[in-house]
Protein backbone atom coordinates (compact mmCIF):
# COMPACT_ATOMS: atom_id res chain seq x y z
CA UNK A 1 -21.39 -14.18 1.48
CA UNK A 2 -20.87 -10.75 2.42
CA UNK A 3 -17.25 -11.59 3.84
CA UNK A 4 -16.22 -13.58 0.81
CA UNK A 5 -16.68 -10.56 -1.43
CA UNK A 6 -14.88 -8.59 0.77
CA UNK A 7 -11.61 -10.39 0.97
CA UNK A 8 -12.02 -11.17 -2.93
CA UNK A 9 -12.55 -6.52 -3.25
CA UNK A 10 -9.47 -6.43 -0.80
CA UNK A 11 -7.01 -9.07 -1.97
CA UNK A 12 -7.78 -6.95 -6.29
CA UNK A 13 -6.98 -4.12 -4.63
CA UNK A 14 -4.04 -5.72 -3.10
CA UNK A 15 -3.22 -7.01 -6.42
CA UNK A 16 -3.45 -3.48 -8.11
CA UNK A 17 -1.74 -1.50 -5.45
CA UNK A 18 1.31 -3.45 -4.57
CA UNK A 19 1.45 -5.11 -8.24
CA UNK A 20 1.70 -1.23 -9.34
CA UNK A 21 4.62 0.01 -7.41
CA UNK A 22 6.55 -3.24 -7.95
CA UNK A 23 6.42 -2.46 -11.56
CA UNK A 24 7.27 1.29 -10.69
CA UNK A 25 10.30 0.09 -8.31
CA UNK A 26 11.60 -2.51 -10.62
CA UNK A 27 11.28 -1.62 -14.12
CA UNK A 28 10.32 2.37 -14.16
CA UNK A 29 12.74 3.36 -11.30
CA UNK A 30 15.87 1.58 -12.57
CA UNK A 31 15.61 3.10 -15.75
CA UNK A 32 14.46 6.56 -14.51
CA UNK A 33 17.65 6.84 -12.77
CA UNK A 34 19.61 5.57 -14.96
CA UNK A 35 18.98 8.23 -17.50
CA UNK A 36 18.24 10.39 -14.88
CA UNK A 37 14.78 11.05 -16.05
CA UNK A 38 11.49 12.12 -13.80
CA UNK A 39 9.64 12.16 -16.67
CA UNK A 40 9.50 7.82 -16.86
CA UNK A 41 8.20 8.21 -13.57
CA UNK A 42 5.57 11.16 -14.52
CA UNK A 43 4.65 8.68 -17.39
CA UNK A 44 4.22 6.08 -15.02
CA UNK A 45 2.21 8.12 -12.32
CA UNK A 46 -0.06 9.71 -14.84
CA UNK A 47 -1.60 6.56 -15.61
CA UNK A 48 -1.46 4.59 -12.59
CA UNK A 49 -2.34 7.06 -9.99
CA UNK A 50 -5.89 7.42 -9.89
CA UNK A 51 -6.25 3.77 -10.91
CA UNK A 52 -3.63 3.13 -7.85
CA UNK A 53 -5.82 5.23 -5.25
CA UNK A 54 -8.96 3.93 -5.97
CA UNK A 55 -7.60 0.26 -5.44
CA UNK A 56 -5.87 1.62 -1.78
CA UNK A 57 -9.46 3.35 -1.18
CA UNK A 58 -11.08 -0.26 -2.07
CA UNK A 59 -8.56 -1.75 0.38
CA UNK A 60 -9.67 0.44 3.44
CA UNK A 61 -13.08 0.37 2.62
CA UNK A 62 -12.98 -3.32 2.54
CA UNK A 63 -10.06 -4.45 5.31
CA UNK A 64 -11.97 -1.51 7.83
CA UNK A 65 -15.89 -4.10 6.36
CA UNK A 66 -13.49 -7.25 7.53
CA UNK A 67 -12.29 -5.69 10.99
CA UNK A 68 -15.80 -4.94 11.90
CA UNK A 69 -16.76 -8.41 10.71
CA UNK A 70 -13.66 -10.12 12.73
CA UNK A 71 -14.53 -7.59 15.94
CA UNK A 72 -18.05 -6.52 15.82
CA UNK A 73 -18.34 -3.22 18.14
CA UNK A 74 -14.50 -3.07 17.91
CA UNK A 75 -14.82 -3.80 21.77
CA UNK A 76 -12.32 -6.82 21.77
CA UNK A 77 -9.95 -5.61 18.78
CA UNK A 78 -8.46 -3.10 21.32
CA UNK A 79 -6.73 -5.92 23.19
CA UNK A 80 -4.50 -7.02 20.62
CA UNK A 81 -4.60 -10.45 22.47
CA UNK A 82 -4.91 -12.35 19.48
CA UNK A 83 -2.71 -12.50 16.02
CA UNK A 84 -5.51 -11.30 14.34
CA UNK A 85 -5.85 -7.94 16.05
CA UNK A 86 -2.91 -8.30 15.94
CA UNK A 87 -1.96 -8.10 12.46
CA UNK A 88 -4.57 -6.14 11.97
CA UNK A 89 -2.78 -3.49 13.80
CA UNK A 90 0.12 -3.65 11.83
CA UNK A 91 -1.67 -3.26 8.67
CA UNK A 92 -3.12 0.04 10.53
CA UNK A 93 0.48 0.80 11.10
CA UNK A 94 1.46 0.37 7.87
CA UNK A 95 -1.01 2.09 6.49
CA UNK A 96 -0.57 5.27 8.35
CA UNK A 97 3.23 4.93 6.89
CA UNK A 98 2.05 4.23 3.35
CA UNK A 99 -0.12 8.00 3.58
CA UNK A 100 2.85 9.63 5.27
CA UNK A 101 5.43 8.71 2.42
CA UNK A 102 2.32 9.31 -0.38
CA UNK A 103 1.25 12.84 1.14
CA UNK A 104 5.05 13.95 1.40
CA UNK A 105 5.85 12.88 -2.09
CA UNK A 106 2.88 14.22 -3.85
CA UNK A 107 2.74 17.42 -2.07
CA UNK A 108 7.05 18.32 -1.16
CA UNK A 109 8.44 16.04 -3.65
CA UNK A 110 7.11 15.28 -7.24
CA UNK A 111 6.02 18.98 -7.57
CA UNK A 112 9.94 20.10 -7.51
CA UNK A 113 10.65 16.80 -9.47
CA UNK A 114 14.53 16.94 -11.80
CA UNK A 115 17.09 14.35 -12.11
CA UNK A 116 18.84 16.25 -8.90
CA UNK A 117 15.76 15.53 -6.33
CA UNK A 118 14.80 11.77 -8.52
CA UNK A 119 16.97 10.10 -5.43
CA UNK A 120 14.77 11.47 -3.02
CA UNK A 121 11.63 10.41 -4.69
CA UNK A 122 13.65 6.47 -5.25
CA UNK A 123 13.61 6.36 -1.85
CA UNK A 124 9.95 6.72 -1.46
CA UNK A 125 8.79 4.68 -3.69
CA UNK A 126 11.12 1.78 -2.65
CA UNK A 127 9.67 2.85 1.20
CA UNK A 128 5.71 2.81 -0.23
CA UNK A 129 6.52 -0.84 -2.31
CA UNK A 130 8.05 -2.28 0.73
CA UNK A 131 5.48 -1.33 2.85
CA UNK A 132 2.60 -2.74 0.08
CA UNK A 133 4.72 -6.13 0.57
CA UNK A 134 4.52 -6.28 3.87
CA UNK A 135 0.71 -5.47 3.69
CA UNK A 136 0.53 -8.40 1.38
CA UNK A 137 2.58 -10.48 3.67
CA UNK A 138 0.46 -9.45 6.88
CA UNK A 139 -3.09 -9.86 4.72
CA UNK A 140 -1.45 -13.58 3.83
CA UNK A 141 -0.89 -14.19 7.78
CA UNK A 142 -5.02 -13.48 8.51
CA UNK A 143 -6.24 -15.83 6.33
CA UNK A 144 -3.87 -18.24 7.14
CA UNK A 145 -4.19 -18.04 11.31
CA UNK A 146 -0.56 -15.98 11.44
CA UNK A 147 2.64 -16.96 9.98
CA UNK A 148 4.35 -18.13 13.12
């Protein structure tokens, strides 16, 4: 029971995470820089952040619940001799590259944020949505015994 909630938890926070920045990166974006205006994206962010974080929160709560369930002790995960560590690692991966592109947005990026510096910021958020994609496509792979 326990394992069924937690890939239901993971796959809404899936839902709300990469659902958000596709919406960001193909409605908000294209219009942002078309007018070259930050403040669609501010608009955006100002609602969808917190809601945003607390569904990527719910994801590593619940995919780090999954991997101990999948590898109790962690003992065997280590290997990667299966497509399930695997992928597993590669959600890791991507993960670490999702916080890297968030923590150098919110912290160099949106606080200097005019039409002059909105390219830099396109290119992250295109970088964070195809990274939530491939988390999607990767959490698809597990439950289906890989892709290959």
């Amino acid at each position: 029971m326990l394992f069924k909630i937690l890939v239901i938890l993971h796959t809404l926070g899936a839902t709300v995470w990469t659902g958000g920045h596709l919406v960001l990166a193909a409605t908000v974006l294209p219009q942002a820089l078309k007018h070259r205006d930050p403040d669609r994206i501010h608009q955006f962010e100002s609602h969808f952040e917190n809601f945003g974080l607390a569904a990527l929160l719910l994801q590593v709560i619940t995919g780090l619940g999954l991997t101990w369930i999948y590898f109790p002790g962690l003992e065997t995960f280590w290997a990667f001799d299966s497509f399930l560590s695997t992928y597993i690692g590669i959600k890791l991966l991507l993960l670490l590259g999702t916080l890297a592109l968030a923590i150098h947005a919110r912290f160099f990026i949106i606080p200097n944020l005019t039409s002059e510096t909105l390219n830099s910021l396109a290119f992250h958020i295109v970088g964070v949505t195809t990274l939530a994609v491939l988390f999607v496509i990767m959490g698809a792979g597990i439950r289906l015994g890989g892709l290959t």
